[in-house]
PDB file of N, CA and C in Angstrom:
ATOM      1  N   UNK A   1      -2.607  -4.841  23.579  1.00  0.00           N
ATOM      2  CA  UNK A   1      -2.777  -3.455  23.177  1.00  0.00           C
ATOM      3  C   UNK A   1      -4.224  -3.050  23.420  1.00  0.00           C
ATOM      4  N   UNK A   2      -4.493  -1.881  24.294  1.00  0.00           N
ATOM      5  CA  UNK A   2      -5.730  -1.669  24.144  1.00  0.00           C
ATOM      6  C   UNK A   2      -6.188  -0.566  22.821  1.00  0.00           C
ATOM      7  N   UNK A   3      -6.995  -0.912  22.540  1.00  0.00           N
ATOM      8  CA  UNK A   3      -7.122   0.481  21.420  1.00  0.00           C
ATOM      9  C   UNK A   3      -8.700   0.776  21.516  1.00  0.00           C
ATOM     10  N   UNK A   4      -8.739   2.106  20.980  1.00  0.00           N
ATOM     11  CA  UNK A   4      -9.928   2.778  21.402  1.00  0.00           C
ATOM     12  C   UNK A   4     -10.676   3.254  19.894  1.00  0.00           C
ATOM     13  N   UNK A   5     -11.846   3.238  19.303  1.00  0.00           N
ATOM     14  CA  UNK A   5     -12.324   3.635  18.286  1.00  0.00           C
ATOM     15  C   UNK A   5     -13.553   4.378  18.427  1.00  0.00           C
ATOM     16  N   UNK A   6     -13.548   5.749  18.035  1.00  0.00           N
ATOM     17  CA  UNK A   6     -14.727   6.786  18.374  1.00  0.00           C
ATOM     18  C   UNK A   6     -15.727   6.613  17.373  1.00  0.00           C
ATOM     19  N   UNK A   7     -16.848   6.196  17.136  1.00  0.00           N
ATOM     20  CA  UNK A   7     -17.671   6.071  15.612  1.00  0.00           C
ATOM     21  C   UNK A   7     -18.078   7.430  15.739  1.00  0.00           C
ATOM     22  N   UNK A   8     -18.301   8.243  14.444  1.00  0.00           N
ATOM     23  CA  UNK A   8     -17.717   9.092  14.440  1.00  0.00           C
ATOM     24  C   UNK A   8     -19.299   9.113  13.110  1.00  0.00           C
ATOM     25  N   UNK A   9     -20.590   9.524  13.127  1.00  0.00           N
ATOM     26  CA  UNK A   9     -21.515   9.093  12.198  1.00  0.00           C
ATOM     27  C   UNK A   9     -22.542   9.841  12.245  1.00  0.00           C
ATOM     28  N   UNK A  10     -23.263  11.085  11.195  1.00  0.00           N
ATOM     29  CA  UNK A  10     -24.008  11.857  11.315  1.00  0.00           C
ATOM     30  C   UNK A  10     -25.622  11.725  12.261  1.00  0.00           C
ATOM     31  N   UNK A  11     -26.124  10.458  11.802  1.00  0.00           N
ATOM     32  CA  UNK A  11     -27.116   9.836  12.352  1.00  0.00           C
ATOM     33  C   UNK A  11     -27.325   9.500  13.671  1.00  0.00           C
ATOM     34  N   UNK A  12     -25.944   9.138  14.515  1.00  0.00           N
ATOM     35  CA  UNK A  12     -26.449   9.129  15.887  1.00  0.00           C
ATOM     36  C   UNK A  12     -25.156   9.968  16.495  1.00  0.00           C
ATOM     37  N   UNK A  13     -24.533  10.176  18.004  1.00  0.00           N
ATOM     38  CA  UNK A  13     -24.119  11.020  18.943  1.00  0.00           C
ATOM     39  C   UNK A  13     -22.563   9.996  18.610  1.00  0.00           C
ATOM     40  N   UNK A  14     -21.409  10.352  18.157  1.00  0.00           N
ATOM     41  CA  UNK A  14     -20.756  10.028  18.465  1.00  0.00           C
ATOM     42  C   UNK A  14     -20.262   8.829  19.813  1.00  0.00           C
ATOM     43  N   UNK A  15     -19.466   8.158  19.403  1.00  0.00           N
ATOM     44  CA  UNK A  15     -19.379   7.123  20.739  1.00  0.00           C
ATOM     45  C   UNK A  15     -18.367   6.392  20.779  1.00  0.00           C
ATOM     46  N   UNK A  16     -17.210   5.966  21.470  1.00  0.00           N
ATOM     47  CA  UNK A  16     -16.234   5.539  21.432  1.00  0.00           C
ATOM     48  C   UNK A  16     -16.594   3.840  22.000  1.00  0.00           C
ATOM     49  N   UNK A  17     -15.548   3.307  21.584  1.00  0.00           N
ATOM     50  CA  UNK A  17     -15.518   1.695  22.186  1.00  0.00           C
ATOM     51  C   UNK A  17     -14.370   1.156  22.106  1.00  0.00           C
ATOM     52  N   UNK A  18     -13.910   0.695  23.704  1.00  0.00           N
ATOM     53  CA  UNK A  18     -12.193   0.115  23.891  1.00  0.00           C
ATOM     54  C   UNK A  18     -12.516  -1.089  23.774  1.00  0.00           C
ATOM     55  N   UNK A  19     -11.647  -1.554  22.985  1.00  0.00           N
ATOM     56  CA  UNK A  19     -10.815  -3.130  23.069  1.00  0.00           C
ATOM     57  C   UNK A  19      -9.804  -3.060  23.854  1.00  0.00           C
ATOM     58  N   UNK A  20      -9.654  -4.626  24.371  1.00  0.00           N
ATOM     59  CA  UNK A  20      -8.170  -4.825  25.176  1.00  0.00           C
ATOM     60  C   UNK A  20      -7.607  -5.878  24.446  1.00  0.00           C
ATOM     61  N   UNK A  21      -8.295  -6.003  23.211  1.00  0.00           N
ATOM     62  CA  UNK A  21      -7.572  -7.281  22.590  1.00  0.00           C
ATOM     63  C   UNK A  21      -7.770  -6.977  21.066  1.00  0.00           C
ATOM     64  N   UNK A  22      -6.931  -7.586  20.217  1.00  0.00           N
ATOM     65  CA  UNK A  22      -7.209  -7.919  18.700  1.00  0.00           C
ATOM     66  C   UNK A  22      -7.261  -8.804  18.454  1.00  0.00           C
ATOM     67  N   UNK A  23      -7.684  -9.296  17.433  1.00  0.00           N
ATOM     68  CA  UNK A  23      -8.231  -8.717  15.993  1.00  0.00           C
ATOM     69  C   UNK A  23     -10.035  -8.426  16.235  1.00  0.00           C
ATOM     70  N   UNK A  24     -10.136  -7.246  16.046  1.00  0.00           N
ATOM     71  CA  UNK A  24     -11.472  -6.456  16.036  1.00  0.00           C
ATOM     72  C   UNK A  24     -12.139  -6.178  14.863  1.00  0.00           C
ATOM     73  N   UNK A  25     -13.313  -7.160  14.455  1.00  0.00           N
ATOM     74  CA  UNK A  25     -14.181  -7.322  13.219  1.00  0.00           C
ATOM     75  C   UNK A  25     -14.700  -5.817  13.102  1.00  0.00           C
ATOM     76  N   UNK A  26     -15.084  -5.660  11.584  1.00  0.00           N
ATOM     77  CA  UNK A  26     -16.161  -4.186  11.665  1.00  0.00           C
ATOM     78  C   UNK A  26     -17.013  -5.012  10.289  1.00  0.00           C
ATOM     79  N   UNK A  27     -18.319  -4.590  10.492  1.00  0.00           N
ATOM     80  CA  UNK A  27     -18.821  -5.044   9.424  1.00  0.00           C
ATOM     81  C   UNK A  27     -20.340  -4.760   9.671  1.00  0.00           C
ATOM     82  N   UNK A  28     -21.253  -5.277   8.790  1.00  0.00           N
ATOM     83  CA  UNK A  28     -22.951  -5.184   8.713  1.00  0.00           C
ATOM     84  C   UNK A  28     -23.095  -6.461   9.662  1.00  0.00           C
ATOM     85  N   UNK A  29     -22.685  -7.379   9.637  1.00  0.00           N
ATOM     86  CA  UNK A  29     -22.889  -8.147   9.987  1.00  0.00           C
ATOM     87  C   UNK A  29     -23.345  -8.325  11.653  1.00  0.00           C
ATOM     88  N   UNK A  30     -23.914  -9.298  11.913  1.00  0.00           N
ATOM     89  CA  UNK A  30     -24.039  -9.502  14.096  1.00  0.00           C
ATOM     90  C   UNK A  30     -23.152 -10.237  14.714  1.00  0.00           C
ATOM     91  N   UNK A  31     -22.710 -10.754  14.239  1.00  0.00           N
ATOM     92  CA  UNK A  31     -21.346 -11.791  14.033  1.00  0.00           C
ATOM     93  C   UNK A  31     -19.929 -10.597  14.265  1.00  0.00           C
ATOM     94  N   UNK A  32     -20.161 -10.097  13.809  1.00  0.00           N
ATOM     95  CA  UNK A  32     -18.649  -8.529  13.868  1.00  0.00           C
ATOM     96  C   UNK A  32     -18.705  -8.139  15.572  1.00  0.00           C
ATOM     97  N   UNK A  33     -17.269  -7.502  15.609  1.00  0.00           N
ATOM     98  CA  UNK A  33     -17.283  -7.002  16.918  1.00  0.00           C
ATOM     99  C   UNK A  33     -18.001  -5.431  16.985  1.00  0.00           C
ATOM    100  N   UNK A  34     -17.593  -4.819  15.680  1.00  0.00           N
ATOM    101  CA  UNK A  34     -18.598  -3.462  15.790  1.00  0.00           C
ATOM    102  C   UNK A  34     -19.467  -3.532  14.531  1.00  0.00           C
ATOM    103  N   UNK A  35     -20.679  -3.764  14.585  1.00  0.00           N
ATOM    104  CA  UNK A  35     -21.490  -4.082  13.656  1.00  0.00           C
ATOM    105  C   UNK A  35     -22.174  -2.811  13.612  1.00  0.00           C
ATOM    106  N   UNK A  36     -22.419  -2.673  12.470  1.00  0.00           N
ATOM    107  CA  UNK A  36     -23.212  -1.121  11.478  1.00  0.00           C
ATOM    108  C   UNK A  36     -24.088  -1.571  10.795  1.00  0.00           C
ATOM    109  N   UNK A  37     -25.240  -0.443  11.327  1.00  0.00           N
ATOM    110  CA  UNK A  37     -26.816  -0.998  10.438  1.00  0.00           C
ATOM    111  C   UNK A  37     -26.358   0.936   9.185  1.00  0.00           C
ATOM    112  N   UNK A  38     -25.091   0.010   7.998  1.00  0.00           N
ATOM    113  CA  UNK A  38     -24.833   0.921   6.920  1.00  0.00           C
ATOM    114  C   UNK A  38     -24.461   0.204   6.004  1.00  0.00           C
ATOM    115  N   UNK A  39     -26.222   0.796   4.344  1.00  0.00           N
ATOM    116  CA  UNK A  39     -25.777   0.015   3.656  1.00  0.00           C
ATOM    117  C   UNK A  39     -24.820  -0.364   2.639  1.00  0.00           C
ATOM    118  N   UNK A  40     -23.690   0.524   3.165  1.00  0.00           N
ATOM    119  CA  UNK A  40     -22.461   0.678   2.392  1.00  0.00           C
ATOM    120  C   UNK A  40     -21.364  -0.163   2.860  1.00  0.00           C
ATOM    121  N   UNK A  41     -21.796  -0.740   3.387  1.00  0.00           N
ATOM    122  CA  UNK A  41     -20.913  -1.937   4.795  1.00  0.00           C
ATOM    123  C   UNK A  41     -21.144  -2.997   4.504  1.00  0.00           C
ATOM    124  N   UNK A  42     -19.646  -4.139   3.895  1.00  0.00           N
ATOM    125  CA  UNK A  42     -20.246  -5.488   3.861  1.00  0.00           C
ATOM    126  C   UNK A  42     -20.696  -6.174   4.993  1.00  0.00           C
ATOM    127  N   UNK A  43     -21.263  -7.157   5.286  1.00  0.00           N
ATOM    128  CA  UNK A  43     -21.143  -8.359   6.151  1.00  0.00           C
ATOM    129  C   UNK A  43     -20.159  -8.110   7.262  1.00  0.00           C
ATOM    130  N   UNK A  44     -18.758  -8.778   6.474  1.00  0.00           N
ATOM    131  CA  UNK A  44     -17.354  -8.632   6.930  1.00  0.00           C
ATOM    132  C   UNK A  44     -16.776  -7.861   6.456  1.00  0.00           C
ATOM    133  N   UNK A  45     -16.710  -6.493   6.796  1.00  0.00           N
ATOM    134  CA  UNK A  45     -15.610  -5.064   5.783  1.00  0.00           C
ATOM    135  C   UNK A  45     -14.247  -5.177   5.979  1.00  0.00           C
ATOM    136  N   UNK A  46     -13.805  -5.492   7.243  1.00  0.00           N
ATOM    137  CA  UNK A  46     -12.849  -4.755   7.518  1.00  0.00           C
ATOM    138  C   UNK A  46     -12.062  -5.466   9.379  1.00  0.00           C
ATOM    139  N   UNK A  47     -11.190  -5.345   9.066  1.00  0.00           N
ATOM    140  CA  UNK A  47     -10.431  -5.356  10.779  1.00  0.00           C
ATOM    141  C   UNK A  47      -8.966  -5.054  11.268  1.00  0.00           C
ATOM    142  N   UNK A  48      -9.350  -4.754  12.488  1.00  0.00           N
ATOM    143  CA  UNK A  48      -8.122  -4.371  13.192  1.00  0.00           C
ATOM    144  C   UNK A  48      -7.488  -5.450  13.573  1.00  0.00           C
ATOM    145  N   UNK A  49      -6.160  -5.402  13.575  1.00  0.00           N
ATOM    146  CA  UNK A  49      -5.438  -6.289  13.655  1.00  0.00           C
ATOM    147  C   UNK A  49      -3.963  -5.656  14.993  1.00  0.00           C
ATOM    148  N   UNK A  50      -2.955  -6.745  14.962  1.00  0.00           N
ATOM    149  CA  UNK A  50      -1.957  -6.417  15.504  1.00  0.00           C
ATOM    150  C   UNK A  50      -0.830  -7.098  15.018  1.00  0.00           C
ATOM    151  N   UNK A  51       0.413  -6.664  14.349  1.00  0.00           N
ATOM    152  CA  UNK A  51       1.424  -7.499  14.058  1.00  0.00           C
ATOM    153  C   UNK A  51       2.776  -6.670  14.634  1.00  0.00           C
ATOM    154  N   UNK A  52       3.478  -7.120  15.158  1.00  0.00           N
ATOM    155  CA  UNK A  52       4.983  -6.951  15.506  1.00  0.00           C
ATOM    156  C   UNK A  52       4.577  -5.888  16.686  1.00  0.00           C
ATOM    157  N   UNK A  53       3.560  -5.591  17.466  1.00  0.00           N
ATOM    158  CA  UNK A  53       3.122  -4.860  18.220  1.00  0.00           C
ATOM    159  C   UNK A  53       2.071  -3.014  17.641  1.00  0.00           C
ATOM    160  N   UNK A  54       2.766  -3.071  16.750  1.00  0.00           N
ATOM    161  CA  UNK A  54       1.574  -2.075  15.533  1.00  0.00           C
ATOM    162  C   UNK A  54       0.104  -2.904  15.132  1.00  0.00           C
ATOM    163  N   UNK A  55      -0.647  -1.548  15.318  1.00  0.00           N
ATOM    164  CA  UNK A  55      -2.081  -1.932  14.501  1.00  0.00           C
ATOM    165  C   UNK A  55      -1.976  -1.474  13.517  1.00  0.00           C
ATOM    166  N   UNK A  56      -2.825  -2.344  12.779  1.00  0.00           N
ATOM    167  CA  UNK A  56      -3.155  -2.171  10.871  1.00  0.00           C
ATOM    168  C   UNK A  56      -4.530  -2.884  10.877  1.00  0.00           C
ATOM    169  N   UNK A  57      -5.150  -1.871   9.978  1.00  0.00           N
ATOM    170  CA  UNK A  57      -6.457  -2.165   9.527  1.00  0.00           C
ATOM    171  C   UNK A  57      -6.091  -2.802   7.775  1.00  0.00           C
ATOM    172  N   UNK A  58      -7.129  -3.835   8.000  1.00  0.00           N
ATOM    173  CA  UNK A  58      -7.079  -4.967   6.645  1.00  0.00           C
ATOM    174  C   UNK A  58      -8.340  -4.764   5.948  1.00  0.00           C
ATOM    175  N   UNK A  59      -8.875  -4.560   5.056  1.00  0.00           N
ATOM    176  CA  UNK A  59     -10.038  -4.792   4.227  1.00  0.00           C
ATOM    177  C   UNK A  59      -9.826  -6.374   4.022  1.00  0.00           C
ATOM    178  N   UNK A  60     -11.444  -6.679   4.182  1.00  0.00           N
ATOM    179  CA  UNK A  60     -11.693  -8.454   3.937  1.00  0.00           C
ATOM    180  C   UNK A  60     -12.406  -8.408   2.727  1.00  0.00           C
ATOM    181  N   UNK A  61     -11.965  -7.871   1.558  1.00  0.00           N
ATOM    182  CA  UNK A  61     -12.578  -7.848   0.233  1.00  0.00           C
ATOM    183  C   UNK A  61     -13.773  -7.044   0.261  1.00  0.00           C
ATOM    184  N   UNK A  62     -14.131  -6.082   1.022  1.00  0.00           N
ATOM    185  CA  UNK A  62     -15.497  -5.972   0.990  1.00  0.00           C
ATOM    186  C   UNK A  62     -15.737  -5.230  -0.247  1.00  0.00           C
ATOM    187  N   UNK A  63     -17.291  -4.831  -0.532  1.00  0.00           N
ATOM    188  CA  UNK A  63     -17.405  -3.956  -1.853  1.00  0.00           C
ATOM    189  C   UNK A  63     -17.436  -2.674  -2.258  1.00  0.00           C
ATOM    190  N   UNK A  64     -16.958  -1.828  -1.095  1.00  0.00           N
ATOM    191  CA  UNK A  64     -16.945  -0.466  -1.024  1.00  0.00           C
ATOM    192  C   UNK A  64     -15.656   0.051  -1.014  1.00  0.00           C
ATOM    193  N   UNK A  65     -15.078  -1.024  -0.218  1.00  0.00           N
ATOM    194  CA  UNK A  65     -13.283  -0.665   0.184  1.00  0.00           C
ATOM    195  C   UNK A  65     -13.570  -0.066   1.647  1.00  0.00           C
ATOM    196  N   UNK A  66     -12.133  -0.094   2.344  1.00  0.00           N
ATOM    197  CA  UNK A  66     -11.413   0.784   2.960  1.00  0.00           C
ATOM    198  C   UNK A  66     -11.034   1.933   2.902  1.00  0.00           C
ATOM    199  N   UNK A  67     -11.202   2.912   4.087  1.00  0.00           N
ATOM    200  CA  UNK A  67     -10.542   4.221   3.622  1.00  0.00           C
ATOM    201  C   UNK A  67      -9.213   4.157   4.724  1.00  0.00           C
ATOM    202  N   UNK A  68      -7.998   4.741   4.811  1.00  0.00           N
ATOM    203  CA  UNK A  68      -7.531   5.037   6.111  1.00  0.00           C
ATOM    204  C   UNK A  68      -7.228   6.538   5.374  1.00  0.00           C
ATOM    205  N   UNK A  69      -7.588   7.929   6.526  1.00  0.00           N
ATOM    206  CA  UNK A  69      -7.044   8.923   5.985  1.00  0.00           C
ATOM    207  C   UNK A  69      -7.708   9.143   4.332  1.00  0.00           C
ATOM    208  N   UNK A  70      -8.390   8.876   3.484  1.00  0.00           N
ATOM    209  CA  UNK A  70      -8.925   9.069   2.662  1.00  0.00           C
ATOM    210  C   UNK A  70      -8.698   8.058   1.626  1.00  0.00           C
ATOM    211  N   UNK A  71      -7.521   7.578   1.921  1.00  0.00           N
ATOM    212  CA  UNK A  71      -6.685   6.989   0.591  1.00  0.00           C
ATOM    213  C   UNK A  71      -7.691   5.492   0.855  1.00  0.00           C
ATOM    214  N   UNK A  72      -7.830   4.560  -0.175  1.00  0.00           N
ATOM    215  CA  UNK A  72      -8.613   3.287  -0.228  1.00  0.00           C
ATOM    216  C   UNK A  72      -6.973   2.601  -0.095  1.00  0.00           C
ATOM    217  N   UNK A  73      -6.962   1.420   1.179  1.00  0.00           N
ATOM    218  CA  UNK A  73      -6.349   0.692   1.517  1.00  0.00           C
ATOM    219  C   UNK A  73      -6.488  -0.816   1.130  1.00  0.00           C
ATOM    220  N   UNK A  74      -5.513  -1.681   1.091  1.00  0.00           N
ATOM    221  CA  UNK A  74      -5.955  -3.137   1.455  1.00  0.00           C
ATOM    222  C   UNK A  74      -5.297  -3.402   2.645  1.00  0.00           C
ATOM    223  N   UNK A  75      -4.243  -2.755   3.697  1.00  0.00           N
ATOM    224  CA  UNK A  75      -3.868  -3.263   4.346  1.00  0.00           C
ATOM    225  C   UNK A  75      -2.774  -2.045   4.663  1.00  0.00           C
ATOM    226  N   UNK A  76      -2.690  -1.346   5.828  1.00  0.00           N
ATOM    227  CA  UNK A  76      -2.054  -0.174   6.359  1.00  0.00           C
ATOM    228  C   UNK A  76      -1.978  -0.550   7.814  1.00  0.00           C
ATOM    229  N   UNK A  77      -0.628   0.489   8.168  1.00  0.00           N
ATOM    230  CA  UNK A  77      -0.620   0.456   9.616  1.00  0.00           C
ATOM    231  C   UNK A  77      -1.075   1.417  10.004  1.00  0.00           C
ATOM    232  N   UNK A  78      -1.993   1.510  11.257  1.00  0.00           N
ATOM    233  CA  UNK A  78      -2.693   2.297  11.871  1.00  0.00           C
ATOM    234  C   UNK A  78      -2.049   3.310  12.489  1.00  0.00           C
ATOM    235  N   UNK A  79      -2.282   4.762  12.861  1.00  0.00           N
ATOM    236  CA  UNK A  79      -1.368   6.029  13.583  1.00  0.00           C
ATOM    237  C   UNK A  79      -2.227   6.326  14.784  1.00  0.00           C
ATOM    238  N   UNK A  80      -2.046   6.815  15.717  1.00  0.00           N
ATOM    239  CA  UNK A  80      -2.998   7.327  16.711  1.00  0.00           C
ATOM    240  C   UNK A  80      -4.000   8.570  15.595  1.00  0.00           C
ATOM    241  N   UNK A  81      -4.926   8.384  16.265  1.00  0.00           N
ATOM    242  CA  UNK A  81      -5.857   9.708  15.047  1.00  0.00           C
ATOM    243  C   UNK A  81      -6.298   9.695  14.331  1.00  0.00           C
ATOM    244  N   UNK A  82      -5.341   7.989  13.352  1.00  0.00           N
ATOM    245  CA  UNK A  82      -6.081   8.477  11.841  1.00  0.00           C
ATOM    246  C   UNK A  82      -7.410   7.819  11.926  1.00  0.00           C
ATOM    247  N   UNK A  83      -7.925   8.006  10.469  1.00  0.00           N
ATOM    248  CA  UNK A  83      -9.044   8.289  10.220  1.00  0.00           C
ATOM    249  C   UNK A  83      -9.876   6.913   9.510  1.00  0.00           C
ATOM    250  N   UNK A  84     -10.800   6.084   9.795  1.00  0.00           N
ATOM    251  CA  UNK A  84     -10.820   4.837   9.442  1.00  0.00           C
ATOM    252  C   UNK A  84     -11.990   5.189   8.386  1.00  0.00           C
ATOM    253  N   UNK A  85     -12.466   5.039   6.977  1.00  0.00           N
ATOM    254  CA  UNK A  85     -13.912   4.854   6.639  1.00  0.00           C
ATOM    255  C   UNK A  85     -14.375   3.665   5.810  1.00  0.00           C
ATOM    256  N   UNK A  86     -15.644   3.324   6.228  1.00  0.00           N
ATOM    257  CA  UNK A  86     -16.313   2.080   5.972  1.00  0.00           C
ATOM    258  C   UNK A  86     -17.577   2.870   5.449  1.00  0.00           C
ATOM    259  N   UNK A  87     -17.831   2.722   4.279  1.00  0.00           N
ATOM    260  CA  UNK A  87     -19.069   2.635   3.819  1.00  0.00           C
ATOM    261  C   UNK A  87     -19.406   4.526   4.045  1.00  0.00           C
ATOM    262  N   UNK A  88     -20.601   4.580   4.560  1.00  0.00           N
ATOM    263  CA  UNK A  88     -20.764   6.174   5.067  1.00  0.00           C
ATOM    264  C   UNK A  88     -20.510   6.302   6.394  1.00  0.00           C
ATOM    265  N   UNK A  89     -19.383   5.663   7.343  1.00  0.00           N
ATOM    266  CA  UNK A  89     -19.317   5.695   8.726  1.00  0.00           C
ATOM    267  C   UNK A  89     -18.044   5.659   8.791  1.00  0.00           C
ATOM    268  N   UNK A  90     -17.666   7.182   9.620  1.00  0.00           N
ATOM    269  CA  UNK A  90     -15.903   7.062  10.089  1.00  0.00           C
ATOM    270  C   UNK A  90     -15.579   6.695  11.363  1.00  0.00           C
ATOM    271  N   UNK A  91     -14.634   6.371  11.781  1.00  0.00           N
ATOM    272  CA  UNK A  91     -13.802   5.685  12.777  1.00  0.00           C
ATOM    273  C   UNK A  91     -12.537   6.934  13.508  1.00  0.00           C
ATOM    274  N   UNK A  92     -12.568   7.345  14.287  1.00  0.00           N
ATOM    275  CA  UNK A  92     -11.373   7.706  14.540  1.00  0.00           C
ATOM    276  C   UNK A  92     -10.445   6.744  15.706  1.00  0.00           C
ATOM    277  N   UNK A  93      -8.961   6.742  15.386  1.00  0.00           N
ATOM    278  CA  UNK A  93      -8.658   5.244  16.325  1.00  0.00           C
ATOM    279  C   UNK A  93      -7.126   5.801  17.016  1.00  0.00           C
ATOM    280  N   UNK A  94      -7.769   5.303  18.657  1.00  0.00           N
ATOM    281  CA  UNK A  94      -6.496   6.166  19.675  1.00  0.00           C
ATOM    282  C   UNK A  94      -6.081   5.423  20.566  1.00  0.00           C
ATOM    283  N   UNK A  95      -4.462   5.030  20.193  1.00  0.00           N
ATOM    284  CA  UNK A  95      -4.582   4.356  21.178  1.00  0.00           C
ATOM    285  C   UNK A  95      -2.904   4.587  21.585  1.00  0.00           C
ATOM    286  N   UNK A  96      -2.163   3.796  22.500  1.00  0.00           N
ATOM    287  CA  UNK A  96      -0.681   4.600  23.070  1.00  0.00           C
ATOM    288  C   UNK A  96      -0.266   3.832  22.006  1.00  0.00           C
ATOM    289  N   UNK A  97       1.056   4.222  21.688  1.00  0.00           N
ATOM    290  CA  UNK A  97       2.135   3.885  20.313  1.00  0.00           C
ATOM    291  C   UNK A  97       3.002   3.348  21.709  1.00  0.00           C
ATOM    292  N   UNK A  98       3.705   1.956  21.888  1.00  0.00           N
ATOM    293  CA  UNK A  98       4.821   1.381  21.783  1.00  0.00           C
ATOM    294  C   UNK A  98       6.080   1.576  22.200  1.00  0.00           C
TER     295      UNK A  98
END
């Protein structure tokens, strides 16, 4: 699955970044696949995943939570569009449905 994620963050110009593969880390961390200098962002926050051919974003315990769409998640399946937030940094995530 390729999937595409636009960071989406007052501080710098918007910017998208494709994967052609999962599971895709997000976190503070350098170690993560999309790492954020936000200090509302654990280490390890958060990732994209793939099961039964659907993406779902997982919170890895972090201390802020997950948002998808506003609601605080532990574990949702992803829609083309919706809306990912970590800390003070949103995500928008597009990719073909299946």
């Amino acid at each position: 699955m390729v999937i595409t994620i636009e960071l989406l963050c007052a501080e710098i110009p918007a910017r998208e970044i494709t994967f052609r593969r999962l599971p895709v880390t997000i976190g503070r961390g350098p170690e993560t696949d999309v790492p954020l200098e936000d200090c509302c962002v654990s280490r390890q926050h958060c990732k994209l995943a793939e099961v039964d051919g659907k993406p779902f974003v997982c919170d890895l315990d972090s201390t802020n939570g997950t948002f998808l769409n506003g609601e605080m998640i532990q574990q949702a399946v992803v829609e083309p569009d919706d809306l990912i937030t970590v800390g003070q940094t949103d995500f928008r995530v597009r990719f073909e449905a299946p």
